[in-house]
N, C-alpha and C. Protein backbone atom coordinates (compact mmCIF):
# COMPACT_ATOMS: atom_id res chain seq x y z
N UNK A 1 0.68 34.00 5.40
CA UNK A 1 -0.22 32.85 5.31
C UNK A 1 0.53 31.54 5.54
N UNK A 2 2.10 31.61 4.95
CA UNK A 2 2.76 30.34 5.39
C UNK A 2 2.98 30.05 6.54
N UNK A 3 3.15 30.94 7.34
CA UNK A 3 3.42 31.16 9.06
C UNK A 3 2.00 29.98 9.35
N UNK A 4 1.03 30.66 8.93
CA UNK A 4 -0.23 30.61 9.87
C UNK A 4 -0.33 29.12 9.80
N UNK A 5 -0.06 28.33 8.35
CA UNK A 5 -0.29 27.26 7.78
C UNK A 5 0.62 26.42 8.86
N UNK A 6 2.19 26.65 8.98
CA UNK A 6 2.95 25.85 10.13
C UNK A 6 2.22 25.83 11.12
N UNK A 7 1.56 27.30 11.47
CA UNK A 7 1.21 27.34 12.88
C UNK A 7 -0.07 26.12 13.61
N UNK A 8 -0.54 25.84 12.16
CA UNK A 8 -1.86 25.02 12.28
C UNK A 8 -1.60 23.76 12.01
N UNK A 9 -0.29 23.23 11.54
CA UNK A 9 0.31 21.95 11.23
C UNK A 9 0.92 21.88 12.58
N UNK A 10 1.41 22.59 13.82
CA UNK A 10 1.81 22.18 14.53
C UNK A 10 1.06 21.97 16.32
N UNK A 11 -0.11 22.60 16.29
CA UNK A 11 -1.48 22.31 16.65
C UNK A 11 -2.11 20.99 16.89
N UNK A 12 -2.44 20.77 15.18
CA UNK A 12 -2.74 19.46 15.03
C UNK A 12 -1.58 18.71 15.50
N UNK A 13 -1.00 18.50 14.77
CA UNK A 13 0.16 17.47 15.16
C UNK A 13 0.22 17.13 17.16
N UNK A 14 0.64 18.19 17.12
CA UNK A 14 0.01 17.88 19.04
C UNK A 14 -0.62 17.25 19.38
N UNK A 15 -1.85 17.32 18.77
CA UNK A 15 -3.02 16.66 18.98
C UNK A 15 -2.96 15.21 18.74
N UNK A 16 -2.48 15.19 17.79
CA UNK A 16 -2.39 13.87 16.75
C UNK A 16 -1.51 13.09 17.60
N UNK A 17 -0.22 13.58 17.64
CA UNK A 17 1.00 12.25 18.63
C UNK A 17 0.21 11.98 20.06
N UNK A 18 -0.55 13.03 20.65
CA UNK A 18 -1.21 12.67 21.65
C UNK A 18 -1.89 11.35 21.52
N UNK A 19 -2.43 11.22 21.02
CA UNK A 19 -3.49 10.01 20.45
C UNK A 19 -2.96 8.76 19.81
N UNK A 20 -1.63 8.77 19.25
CA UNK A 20 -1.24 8.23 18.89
C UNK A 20 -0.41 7.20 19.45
N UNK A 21 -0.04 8.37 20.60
CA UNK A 21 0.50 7.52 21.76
C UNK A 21 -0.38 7.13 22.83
N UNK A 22 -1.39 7.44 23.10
CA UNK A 22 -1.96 6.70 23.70
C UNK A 22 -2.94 5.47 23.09
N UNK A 23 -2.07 5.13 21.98
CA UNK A 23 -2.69 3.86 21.14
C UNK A 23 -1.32 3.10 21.31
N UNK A 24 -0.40 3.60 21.98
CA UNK A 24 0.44 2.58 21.69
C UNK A 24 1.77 2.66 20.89
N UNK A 25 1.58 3.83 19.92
CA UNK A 25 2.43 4.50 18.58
C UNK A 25 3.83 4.93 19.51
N UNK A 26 4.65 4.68 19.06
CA UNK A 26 6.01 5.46 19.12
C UNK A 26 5.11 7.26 17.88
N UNK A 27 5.62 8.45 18.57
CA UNK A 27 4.90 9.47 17.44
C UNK A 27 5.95 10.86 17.73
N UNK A 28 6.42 11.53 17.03
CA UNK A 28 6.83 12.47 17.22
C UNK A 28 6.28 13.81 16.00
N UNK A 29 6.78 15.18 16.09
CA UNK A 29 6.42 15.94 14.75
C UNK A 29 7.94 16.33 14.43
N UNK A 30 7.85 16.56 13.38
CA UNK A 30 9.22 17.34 12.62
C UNK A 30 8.72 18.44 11.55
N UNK A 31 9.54 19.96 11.88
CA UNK A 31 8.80 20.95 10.82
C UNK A 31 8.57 20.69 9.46
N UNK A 32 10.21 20.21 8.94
CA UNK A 32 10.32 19.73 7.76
C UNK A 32 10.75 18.56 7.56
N UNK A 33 10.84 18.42 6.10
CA UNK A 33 11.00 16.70 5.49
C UNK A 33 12.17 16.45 6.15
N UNK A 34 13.81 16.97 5.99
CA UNK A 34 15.03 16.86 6.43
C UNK A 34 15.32 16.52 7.63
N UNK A 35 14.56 17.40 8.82
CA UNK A 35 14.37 17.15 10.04
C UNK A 35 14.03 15.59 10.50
N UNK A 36 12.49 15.20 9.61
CA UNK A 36 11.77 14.09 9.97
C UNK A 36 13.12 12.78 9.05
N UNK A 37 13.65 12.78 8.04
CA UNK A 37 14.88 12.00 7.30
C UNK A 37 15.75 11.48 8.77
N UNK A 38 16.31 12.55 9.20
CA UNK A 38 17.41 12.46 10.44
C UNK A 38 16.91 11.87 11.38
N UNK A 39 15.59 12.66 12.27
CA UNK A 39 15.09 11.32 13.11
C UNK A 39 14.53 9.96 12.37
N UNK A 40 13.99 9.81 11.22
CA UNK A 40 14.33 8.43 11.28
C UNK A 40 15.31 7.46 10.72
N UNK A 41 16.62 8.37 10.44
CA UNK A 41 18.14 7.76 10.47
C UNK A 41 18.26 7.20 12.08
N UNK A 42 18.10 8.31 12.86
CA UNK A 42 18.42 7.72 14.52
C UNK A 42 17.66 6.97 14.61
N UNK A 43 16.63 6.14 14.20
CA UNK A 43 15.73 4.79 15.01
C UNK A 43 16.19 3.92 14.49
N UNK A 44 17.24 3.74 13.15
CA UNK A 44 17.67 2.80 12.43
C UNK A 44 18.66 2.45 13.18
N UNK A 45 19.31 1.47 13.68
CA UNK A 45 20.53 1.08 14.51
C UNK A 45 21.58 0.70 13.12
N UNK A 46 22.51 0.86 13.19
CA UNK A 46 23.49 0.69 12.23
C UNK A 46 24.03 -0.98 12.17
N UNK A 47 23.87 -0.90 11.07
CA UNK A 47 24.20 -2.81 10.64
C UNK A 47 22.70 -3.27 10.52
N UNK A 48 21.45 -2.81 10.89
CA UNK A 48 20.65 -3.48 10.60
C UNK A 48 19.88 -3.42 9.40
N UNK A 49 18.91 -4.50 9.18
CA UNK A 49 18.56 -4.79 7.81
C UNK A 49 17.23 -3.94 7.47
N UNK A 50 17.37 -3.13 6.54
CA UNK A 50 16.74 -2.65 6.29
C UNK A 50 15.33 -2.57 4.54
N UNK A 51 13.95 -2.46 4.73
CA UNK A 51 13.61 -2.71 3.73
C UNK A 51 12.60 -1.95 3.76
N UNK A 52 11.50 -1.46 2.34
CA UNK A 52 10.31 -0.70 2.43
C UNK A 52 9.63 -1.00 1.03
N UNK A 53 8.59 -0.52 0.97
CA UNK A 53 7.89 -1.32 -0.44
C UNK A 53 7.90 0.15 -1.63
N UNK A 54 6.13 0.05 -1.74
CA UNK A 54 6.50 1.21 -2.95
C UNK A 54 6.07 2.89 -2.94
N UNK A 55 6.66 3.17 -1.37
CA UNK A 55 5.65 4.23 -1.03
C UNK A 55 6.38 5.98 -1.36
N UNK A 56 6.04 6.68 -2.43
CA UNK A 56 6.36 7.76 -2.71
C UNK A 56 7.06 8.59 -1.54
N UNK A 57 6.47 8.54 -0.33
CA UNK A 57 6.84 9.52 0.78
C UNK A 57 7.93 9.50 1.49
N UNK A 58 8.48 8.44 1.01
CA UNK A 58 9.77 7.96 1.57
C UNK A 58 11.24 8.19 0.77
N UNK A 59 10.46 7.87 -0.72
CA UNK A 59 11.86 8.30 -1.42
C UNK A 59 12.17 9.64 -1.66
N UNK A 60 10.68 10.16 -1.96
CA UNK A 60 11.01 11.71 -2.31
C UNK A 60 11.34 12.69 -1.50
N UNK A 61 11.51 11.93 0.02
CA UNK A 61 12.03 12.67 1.04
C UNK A 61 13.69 12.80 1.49
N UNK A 62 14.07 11.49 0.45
CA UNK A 62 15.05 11.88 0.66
C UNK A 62 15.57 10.50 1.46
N UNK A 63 14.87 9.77 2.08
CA UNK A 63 15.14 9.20 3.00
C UNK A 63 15.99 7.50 2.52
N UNK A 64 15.36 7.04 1.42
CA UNK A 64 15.80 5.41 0.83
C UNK A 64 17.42 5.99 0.51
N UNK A 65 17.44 7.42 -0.52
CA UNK A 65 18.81 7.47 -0.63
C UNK A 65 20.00 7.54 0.38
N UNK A 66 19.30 8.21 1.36
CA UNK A 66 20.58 8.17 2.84
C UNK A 66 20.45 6.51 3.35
N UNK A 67 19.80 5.90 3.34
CA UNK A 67 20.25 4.58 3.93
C UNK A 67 20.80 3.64 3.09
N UNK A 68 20.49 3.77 1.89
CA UNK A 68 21.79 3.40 0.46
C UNK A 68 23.15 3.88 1.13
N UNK A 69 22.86 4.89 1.29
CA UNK A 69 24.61 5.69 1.72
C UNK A 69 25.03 5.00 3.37
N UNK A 70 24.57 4.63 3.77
CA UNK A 70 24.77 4.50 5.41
C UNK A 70 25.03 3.12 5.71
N UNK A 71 25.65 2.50 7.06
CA UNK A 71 25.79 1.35 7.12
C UNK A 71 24.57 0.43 7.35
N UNK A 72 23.84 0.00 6.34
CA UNK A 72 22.34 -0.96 6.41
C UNK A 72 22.50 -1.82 5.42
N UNK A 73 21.97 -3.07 6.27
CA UNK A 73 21.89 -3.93 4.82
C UNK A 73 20.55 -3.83 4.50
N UNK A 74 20.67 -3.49 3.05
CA UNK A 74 18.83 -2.75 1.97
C UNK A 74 18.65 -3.86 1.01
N UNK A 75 17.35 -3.79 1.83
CA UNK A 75 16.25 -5.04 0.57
C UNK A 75 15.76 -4.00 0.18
N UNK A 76 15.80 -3.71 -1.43
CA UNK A 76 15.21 -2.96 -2.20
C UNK A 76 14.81 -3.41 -3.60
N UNK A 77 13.18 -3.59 -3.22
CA UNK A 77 12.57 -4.33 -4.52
C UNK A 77 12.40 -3.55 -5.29
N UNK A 78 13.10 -2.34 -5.75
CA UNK A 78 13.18 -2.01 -6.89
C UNK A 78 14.38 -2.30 -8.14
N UNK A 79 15.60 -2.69 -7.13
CA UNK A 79 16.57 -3.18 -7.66
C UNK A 79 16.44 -4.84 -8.33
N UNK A 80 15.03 -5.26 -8.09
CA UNK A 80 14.76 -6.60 -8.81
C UNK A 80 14.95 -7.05 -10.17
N UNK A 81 15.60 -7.97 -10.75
CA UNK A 81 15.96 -7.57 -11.86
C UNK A 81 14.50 -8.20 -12.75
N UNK A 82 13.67 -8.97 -12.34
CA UNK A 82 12.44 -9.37 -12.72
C UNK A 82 11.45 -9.86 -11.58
N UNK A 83 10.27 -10.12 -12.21
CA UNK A 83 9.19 -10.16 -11.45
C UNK A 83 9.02 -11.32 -10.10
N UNK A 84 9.79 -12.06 -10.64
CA UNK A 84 10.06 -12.87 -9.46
C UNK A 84 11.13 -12.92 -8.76
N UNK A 85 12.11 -12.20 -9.15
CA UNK A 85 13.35 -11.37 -7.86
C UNK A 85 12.32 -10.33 -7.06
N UNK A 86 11.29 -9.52 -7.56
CA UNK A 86 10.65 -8.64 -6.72
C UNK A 86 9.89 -9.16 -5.68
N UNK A 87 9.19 -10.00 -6.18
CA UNK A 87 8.19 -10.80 -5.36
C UNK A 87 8.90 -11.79 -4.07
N UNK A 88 10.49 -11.95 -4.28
CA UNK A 88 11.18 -12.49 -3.18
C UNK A 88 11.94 -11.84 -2.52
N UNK A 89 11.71 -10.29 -3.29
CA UNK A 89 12.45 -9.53 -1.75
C UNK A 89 11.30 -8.85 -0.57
N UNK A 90 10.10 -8.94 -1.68
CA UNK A 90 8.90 -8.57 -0.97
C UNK A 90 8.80 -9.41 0.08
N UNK A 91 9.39 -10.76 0.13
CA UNK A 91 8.87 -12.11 1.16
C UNK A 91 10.02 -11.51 2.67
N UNK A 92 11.36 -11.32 1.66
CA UNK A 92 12.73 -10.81 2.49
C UNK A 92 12.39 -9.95 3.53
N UNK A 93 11.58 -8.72 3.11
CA UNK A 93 11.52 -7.80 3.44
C UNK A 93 10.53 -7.86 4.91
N UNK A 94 9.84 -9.22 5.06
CA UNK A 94 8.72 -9.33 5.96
C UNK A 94 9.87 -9.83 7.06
N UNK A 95 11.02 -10.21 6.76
CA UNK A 95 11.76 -10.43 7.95
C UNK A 95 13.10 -9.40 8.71
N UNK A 96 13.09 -8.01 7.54
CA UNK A 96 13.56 -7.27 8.09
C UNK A 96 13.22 -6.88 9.09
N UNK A 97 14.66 -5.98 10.00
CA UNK A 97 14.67 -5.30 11.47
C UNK A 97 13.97 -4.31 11.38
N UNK A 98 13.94 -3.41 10.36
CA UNK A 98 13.30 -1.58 10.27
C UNK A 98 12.81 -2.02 8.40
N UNK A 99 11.70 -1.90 8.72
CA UNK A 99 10.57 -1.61 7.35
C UNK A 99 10.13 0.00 7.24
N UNK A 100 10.20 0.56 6.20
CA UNK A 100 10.66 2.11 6.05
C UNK A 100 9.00 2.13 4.96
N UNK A 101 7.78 3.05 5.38
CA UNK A 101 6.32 3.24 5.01
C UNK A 101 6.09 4.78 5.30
N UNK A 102 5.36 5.05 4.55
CA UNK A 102 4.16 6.00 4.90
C UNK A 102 2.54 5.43 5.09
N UNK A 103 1.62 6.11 5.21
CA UNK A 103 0.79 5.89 5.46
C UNK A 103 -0.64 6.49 4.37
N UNK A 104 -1.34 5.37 4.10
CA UNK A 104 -2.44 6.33 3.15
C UNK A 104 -3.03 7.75 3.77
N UNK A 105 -3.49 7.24 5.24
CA UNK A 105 -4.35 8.47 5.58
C UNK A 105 -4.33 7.99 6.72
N UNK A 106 -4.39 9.34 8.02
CA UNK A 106 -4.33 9.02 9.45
C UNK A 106 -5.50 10.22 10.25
N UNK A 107 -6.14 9.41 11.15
CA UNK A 107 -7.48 10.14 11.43
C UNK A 107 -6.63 10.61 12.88
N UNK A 108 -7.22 12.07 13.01
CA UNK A 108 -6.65 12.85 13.84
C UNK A 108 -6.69 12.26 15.45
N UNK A 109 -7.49 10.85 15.76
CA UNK A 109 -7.50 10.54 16.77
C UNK A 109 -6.96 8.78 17.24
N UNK A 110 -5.60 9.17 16.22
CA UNK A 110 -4.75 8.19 15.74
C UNK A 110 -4.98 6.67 15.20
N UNK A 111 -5.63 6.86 13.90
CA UNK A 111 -5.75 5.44 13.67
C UNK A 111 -5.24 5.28 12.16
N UNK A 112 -4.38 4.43 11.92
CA UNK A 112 -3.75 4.63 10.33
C UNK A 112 -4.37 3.65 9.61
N UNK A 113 -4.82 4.13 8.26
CA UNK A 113 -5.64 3.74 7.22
C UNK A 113 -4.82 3.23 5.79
N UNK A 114 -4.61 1.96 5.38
CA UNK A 114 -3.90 1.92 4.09
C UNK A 114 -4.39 0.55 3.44
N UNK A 115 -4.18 0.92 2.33
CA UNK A 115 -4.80 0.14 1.21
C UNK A 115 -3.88 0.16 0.10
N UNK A 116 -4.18 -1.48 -0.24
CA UNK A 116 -2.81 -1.93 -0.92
C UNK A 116 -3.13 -2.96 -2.24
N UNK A 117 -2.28 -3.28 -3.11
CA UNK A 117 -3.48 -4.34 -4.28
C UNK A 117 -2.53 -5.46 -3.80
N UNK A 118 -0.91 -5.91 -3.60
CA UNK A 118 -0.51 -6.97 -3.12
C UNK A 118 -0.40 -7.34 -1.76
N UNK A 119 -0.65 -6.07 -0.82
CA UNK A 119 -0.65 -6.62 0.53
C UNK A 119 0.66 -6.97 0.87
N UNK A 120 1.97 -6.88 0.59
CA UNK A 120 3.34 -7.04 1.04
C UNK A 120 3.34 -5.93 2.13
N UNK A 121 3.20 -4.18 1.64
CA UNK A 121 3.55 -3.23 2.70
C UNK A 121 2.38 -3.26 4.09
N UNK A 122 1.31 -3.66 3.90
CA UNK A 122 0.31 -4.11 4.68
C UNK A 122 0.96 -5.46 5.98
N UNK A 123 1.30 -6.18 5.16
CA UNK A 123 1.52 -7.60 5.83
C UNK A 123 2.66 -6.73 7.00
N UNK A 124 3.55 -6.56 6.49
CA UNK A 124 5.25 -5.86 6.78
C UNK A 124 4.42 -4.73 8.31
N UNK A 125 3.37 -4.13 8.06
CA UNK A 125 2.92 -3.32 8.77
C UNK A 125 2.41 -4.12 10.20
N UNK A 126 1.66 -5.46 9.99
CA UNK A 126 1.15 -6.17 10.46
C UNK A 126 1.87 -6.78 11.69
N UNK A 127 2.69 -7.41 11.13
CA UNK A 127 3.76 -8.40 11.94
C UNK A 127 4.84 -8.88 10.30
N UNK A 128 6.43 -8.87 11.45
CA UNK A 128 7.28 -9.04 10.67
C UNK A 128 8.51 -8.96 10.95
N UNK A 129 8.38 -7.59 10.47
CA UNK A 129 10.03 -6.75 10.72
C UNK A 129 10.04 -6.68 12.51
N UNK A 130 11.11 -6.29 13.11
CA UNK A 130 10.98 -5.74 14.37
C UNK A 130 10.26 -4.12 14.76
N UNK A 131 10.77 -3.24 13.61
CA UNK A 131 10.38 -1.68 14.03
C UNK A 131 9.49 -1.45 12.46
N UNK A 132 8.86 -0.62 12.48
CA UNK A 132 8.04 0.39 11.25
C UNK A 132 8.39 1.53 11.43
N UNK A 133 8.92 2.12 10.18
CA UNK A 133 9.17 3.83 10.77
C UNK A 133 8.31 4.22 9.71
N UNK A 134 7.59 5.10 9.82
CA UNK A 134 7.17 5.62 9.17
C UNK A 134 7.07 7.43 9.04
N UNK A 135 7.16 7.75 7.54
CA UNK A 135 7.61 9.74 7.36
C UNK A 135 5.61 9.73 7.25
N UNK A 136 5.35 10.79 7.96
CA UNK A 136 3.48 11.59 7.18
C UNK A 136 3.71 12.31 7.01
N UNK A 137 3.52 12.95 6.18
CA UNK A 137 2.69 14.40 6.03
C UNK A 137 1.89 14.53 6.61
N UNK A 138 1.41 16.14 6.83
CA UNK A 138 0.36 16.47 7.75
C UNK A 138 -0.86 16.25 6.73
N UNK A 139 -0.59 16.71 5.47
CA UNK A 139 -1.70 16.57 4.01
C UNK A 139 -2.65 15.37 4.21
N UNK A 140 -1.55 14.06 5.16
CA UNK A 140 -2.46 12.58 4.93
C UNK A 140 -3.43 12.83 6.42
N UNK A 141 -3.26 13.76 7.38
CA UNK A 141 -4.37 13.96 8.47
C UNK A 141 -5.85 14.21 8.28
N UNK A 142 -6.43 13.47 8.61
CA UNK A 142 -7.99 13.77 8.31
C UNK A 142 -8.70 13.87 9.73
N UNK A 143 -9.85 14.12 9.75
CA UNK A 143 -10.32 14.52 10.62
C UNK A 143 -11.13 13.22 11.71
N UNK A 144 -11.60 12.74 10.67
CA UNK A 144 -12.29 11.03 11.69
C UNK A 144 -11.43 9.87 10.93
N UNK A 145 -12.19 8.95 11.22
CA UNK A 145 -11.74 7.60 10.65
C UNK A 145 -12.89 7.47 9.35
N UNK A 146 -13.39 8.00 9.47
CA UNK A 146 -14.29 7.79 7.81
C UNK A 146 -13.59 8.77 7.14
N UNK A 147 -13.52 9.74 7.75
CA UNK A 147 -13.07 10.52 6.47
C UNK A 147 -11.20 10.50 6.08
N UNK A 148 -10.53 9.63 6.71
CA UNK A 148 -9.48 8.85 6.26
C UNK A 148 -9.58 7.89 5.91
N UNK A 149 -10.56 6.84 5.73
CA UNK A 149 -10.76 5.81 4.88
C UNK A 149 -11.43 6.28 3.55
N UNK A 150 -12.48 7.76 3.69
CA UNK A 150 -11.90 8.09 2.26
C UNK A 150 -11.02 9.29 1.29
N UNK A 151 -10.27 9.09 1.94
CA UNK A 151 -8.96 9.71 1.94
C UNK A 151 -8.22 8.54 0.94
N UNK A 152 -8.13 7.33 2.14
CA UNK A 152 -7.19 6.69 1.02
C UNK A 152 -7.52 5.90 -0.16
N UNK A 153 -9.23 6.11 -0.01
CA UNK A 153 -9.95 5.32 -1.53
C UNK A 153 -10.07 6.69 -2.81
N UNK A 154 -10.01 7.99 -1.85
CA UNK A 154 -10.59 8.49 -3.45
C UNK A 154 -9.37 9.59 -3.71
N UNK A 155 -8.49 9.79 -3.12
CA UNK A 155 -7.26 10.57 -3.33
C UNK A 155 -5.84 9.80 -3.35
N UNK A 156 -5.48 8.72 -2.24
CA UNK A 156 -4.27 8.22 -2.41
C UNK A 156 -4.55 7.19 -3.85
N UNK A 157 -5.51 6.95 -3.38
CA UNK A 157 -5.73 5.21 -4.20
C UNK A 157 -5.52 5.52 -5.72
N UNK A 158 -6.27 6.47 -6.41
CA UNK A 158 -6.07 6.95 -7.38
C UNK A 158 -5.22 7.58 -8.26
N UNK A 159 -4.52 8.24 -7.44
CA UNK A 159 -2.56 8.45 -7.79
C UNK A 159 -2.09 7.16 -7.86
N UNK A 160 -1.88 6.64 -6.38
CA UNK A 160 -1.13 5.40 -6.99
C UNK A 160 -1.61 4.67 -8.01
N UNK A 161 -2.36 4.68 -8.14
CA UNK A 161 -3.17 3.72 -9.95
C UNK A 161 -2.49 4.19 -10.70
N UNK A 162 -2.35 5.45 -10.95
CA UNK A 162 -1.21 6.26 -11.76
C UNK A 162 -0.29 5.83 -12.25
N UNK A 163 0.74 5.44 -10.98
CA UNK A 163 1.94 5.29 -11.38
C UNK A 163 2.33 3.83 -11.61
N UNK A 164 1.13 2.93 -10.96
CA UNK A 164 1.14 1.53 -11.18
C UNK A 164 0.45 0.39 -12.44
N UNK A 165 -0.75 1.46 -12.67
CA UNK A 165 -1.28 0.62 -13.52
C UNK A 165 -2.18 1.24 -14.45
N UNK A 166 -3.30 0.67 -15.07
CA UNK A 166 -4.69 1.23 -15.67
C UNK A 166 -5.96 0.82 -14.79
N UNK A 167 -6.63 1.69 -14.40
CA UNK A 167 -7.82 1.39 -13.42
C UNK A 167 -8.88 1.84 -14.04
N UNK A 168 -9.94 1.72 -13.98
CA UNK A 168 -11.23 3.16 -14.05
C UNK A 168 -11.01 4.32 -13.58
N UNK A 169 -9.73 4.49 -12.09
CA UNK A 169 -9.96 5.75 -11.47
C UNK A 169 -8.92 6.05 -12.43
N UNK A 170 -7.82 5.96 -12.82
CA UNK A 170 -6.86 6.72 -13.91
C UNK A 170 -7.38 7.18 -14.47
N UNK A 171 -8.29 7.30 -15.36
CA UNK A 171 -9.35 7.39 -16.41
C UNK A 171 -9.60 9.32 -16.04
N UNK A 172 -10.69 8.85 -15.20
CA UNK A 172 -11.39 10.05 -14.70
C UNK A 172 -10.51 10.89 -12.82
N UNK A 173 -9.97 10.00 -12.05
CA UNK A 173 -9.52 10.40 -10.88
C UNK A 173 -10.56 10.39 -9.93
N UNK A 174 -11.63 9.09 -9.87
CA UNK A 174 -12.52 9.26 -8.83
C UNK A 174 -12.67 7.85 -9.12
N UNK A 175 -12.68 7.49 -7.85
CA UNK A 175 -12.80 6.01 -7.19
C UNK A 175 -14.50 5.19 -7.59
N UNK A 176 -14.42 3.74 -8.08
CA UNK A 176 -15.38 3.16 -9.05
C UNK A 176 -15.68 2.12 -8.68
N UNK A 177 -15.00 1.91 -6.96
CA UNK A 177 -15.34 1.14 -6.02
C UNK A 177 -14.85 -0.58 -7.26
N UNK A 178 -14.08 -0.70 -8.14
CA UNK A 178 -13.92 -1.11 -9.12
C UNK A 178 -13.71 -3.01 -8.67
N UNK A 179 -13.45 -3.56 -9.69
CA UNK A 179 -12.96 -4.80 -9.71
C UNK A 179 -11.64 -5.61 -10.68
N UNK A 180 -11.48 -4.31 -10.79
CA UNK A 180 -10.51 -4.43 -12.26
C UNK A 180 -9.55 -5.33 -12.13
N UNK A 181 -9.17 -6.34 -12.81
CA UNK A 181 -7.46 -7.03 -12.77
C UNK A 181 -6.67 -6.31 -12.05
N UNK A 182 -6.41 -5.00 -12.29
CA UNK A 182 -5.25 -4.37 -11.92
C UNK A 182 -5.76 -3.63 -10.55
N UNK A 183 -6.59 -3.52 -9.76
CA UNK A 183 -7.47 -2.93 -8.90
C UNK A 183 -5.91 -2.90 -7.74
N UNK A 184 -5.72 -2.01 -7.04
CA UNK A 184 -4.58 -1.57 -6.22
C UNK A 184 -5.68 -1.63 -4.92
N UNK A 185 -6.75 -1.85 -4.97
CA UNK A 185 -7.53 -1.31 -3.71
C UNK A 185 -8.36 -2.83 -3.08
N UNK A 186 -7.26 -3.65 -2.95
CA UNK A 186 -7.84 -4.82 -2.82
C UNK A 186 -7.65 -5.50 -1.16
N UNK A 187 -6.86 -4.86 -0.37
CA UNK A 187 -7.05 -4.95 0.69
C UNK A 187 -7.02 -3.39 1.70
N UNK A 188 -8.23 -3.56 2.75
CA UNK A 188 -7.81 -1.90 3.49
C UNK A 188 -8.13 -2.97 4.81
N UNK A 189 -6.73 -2.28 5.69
CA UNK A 189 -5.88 -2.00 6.78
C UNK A 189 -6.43 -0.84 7.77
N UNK A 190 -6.92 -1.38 8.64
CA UNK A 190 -7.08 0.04 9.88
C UNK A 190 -6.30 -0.71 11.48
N UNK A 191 -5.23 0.49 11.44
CA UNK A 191 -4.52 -0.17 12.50
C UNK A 191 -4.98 0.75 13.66
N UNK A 192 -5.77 0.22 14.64
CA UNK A 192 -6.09 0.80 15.86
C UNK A 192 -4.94 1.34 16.80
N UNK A 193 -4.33 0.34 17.57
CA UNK A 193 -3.80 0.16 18.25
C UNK A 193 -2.14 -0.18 17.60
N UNK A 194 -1.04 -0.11 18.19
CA UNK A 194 0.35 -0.58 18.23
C UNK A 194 0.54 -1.33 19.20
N UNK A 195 0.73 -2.72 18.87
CA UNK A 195 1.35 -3.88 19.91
C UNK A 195 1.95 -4.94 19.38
N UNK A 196 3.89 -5.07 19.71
CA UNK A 196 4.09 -4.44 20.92
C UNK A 196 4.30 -2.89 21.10
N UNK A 197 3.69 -2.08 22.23
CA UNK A 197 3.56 -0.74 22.02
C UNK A 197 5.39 -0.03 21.73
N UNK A 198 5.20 0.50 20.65
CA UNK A 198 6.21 1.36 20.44
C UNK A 198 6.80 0.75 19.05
N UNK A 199 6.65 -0.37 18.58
CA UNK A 199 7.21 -1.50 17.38
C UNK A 199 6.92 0.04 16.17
N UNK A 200 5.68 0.30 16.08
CA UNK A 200 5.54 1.45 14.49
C UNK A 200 5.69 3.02 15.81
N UNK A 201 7.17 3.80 14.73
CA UNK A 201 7.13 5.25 14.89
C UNK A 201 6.23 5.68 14.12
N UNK A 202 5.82 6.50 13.88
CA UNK A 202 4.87 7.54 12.86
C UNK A 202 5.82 9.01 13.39
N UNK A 203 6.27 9.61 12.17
CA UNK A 203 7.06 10.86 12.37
C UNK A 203 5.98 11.64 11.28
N UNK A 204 5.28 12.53 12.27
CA UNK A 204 4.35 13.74 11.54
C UNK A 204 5.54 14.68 11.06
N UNK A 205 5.03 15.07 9.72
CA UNK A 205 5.84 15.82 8.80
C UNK A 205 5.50 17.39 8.61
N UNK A 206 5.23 18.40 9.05
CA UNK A 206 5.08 19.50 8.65
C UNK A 206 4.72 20.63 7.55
N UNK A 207 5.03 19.41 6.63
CA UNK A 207 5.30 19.65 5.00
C UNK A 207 4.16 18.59 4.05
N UNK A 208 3.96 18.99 3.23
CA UNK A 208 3.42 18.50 2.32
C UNK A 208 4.08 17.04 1.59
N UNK A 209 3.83 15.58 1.80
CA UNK A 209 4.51 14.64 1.35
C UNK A 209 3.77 13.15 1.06
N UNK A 210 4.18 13.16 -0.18
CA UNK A 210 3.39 11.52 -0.41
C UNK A 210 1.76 12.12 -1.28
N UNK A 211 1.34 11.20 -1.36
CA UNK A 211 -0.15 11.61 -2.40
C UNK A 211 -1.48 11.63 -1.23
């Protein structure tokens, strides 16, 4: 059954960089997490500045710790020693060379979906840095663009509440379309197109990664 499961992660994925690149996307697949780490060590040019915000899929891959280790200079707003050292590497970080993301949710006919409560990894996505690399999982592939926009309101959005704050969706784990102080779901992002074409990689992941 695990066979069959690659076999159908690598299908899609076909499908997916197809589309992706013809939006413009730099896109490749990688079987596993390790694989997808290494290619996006090679898009990083050495000496350059490197930064990423608060996205699970990136660290747990392995990937923030190898560029700690490697020659990059790292804006890392976690190393902030308070709330307003964070909030000024978040500004830093909009002028880095390589901004290091995942993605909430990506509709199989390449359009990436994310939603954010400060809008720093959004902005950074926008215009900024020179390159976006970004690790997916195949888990964040959905099938249209609705059903990745709710992808990232009623499954990502709600984890991350988790680990960030108190919401209504913490509560129960289903989205309350809310207004809360602490609401993480305060701006959504649909990036059609990549321009200038090739600026965001998207490296499809094979594996299960990120919420």
């Amino acid at each position: 059954m695990l066979e069959l499961a690659r076999k159908r992660n690598e299908l899609l994925a076909t499908k997916t960089v197809k589309n992706l690149e013809r939006r413009g996307f730099g896109a490749c697949y990688c079987a596993t997490t390790a694989e997808a780490v290494q290619k996006a060590l090679s898009l990083l040019p050495e000496g350059s500045t490197v930064a990423w915000g608060g996205s699970a899929s990136i660290r747990d891959s392995g990937l923030t710790a190898a560029v700690h280790a490697g020659n990059y200079t790292v804006i890392d707003r976690d190393l902030a020693r308070d709330a307003s050292e964070r909030f000024e590497l978040h500004r830093q970080g909009l002028l880095s060379d390589c901004y290091l993301m995942s993605t909430n949710a990506l509709s199989e006919d390449g359009i990436l979906v994310n939603i954010d409560g400060t809008g720093n990894r959004l902005a950074a996505l926008c215009f900024g840095p020179r390159q976006v690399v970004m690790l997916v999982g195949m888990n964040k592939v959905a099938k249209s663009l609705e059903d990745a926009i709710s992808r990232a309101r009623t499954v990502a959005a709600p984890v991350n509440a988790m680990r960030f704050t108190n919401t209504p969706c913490t509560t129960d784990g289903s989205c309350h379309n809310c207004m809360a102080e602490h609401c993480i779901c305060n701006q959504l992002l649909l990036t059609r197109n990549c321009r200038p074409a090739g600026r965001i990689q998207v490296i499809l992941v094979g594996e299960e990664l990120g919420f």
